[in-house]
Protein backbone atom coordinates (compact mmCIF):
# COMPACT_ATOMS: atom_id res chain seq x y z
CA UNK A 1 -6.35 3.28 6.71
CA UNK A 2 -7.02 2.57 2.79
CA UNK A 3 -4.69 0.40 1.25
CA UNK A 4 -4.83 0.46 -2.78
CA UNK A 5 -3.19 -3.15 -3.98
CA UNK A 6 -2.17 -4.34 -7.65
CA UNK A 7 -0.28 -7.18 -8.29
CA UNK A 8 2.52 -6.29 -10.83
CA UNK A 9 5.39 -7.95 -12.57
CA UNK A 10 7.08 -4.78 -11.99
CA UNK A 11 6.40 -1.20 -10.88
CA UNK A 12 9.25 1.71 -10.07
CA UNK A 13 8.51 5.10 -8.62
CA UNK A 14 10.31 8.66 -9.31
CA UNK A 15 11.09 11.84 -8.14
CA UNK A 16 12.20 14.38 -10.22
CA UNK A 17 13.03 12.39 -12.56
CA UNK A 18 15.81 10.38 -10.21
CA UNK A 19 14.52 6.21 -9.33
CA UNK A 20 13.87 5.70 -5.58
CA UNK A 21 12.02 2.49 -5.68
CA UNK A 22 11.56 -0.76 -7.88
CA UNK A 23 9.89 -3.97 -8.03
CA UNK A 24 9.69 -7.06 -9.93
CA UNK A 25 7.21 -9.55 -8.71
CA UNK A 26 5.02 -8.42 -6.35
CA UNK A 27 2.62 -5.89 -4.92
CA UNK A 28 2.18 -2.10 -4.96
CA UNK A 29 0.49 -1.09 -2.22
CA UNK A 30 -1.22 3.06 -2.66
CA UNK A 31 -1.26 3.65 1.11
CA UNK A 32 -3.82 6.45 2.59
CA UNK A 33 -3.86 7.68 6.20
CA UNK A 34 -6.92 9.12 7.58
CA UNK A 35 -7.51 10.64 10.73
CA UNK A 36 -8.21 8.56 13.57
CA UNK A 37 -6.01 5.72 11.66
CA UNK A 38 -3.04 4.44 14.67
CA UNK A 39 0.11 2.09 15.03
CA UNK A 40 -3.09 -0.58 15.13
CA UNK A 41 -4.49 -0.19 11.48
CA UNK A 42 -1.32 0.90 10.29
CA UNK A 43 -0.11 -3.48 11.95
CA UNK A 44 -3.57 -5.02 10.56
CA UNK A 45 -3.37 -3.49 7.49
CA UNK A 46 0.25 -4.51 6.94
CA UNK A 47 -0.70 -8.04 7.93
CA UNK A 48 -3.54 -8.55 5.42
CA UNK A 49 -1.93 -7.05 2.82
CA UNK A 50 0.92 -8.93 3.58
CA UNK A 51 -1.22 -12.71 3.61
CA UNK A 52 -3.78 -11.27 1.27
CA UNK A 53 -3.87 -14.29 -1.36
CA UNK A 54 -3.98 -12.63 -5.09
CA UNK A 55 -1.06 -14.88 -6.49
CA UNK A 56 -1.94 -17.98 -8.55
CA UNK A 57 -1.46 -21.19 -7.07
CA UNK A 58 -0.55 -24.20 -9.57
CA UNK A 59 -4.11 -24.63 -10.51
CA UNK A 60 -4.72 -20.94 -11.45
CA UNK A 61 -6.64 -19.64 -8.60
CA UNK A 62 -5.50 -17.16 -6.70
CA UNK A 63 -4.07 -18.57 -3.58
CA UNK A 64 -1.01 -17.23 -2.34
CA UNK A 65 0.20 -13.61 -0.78
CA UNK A 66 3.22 -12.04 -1.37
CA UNK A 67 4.99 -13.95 1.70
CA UNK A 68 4.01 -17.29 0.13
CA UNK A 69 5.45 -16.17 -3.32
CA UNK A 70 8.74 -14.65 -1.97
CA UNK A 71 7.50 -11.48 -3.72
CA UNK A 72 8.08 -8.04 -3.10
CA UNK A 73 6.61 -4.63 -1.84
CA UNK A 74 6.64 -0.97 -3.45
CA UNK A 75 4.44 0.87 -0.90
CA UNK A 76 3.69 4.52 -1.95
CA UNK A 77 2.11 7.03 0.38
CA UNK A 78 -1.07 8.24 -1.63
CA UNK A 79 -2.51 11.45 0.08
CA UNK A 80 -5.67 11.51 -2.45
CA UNK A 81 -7.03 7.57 -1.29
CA UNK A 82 -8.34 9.40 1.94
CA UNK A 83 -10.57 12.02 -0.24
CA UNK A 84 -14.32 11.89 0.29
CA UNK A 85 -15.49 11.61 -2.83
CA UNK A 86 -19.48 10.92 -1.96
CA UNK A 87 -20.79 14.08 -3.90
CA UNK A 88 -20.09 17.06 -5.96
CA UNK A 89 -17.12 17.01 -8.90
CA UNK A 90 -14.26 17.90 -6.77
CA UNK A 91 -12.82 15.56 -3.66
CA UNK A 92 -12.51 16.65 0.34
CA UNK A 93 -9.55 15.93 2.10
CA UNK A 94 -11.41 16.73 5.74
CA UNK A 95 -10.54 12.70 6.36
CA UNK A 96 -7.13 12.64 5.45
CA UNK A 97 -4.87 12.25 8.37
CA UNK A 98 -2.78 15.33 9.15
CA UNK A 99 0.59 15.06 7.39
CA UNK A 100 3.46 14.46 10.54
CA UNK A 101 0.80 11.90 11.39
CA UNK A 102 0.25 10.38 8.39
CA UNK A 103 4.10 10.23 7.58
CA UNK A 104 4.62 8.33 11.04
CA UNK A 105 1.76 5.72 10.25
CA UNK A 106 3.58 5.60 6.78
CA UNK A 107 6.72 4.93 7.99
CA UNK A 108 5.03 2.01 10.84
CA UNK A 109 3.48 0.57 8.21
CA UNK A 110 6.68 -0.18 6.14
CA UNK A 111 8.66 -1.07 9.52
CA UNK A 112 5.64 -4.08 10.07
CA UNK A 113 6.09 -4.70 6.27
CA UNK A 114 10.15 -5.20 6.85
CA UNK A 115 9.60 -6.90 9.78
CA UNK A 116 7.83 -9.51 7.96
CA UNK A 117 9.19 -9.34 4.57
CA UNK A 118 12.96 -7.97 5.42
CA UNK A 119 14.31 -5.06 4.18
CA UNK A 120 15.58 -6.49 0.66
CA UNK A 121 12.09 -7.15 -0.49
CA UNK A 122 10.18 -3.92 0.60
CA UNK A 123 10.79 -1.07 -1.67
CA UNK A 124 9.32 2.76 -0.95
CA UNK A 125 8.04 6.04 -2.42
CA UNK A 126 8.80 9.27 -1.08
CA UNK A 127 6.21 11.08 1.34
CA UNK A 128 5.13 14.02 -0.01
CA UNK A 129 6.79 14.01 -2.74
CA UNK A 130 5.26 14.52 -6.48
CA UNK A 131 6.56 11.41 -7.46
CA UNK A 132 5.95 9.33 -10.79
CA UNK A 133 4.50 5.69 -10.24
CA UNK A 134 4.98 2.78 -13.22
CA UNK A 135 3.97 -0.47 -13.17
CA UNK A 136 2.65 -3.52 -15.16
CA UNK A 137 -0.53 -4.80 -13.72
CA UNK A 138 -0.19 -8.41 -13.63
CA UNK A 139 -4.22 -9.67 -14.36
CA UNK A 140 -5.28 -6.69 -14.00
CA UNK A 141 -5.68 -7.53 -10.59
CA UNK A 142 -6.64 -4.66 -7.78
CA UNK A 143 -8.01 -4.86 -4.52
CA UNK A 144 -9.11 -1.98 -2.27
CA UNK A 145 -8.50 -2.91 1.85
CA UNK A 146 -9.70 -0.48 4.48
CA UNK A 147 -9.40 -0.97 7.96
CA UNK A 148 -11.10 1.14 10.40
CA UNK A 149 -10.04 2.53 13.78
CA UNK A 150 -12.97 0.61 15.07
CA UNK A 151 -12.48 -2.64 13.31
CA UNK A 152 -9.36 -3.69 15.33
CA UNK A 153 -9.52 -5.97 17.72
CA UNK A 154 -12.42 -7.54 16.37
């Protein structure tokens, strides 16, 4: 599971045209499934994302997550993060989870997020949808976090 962050002073997604989700403050997380990915990457990724410390602390340095900063969460399902792009001029999607399963570990990861966050301060896309992302990248700062099926429980 690939999880595509930027910190943002705000980002807002769309679908046809009509808002479904908006930020200020806070995070938005690109979210890819890929096959093999369970309820168990879909938890640890939610938790480092979650504690991941990109926020700047009084001295500058970036020190606190989104929990420490009160901040909030636009997650958007991103089908294309699970390409492999290793050769040739046009992406695979052999890796990328198969949809129902994909939307399920979607919609895990943003019950975790809630859990932890509560509902007020986590904010969605639309799965499957051709939707339209904006945001202000606050920095720029992006960070790429994978977690592997075999990497949990380590």
């Amino acid at each position: 599971m690939k999880g595509l962050i930027q910190r943002v002073s705000e980002a807002s997604v769309e679908v046809g045209g009509r808002p479904i989700g908006a930020i200020g403050q806070g995070i938005l997380l690109l979210l890819g499934v890929e096959r093999g990915d369970g309820t168990r990457q879909a938890r640890e990724l939610c938790r480092r994302i979650l504690s991941y410390r990109i926020f700047p602390d009084a001295q500058g340095r970036m020190n606190r997550s989104v929990m420490d900063e009160g901040a909030a969460l636009l997650v958007v399902p991103q089908f294309t993060l699970a390409a492999d792009t290793r050769s040739g001029t046009r992406p695979g999607f052999s890796r990328a989870a198969e949809p129902a399963r994909a939307e399920a570990l979607y919609r895990r990861f943003l019950e975790e997020a809630r859990q932890a966050l509560g509902h007020e301060r986590v904010s969605e896309g639309q799965f499957g949808a051709d939707m339209q992302v904006r945001l202000i990248n606050d920095g720029p700062v992006t960070f790429l976090l994978e977690v592997a099926p075999g990497e949990v429980g380590k």
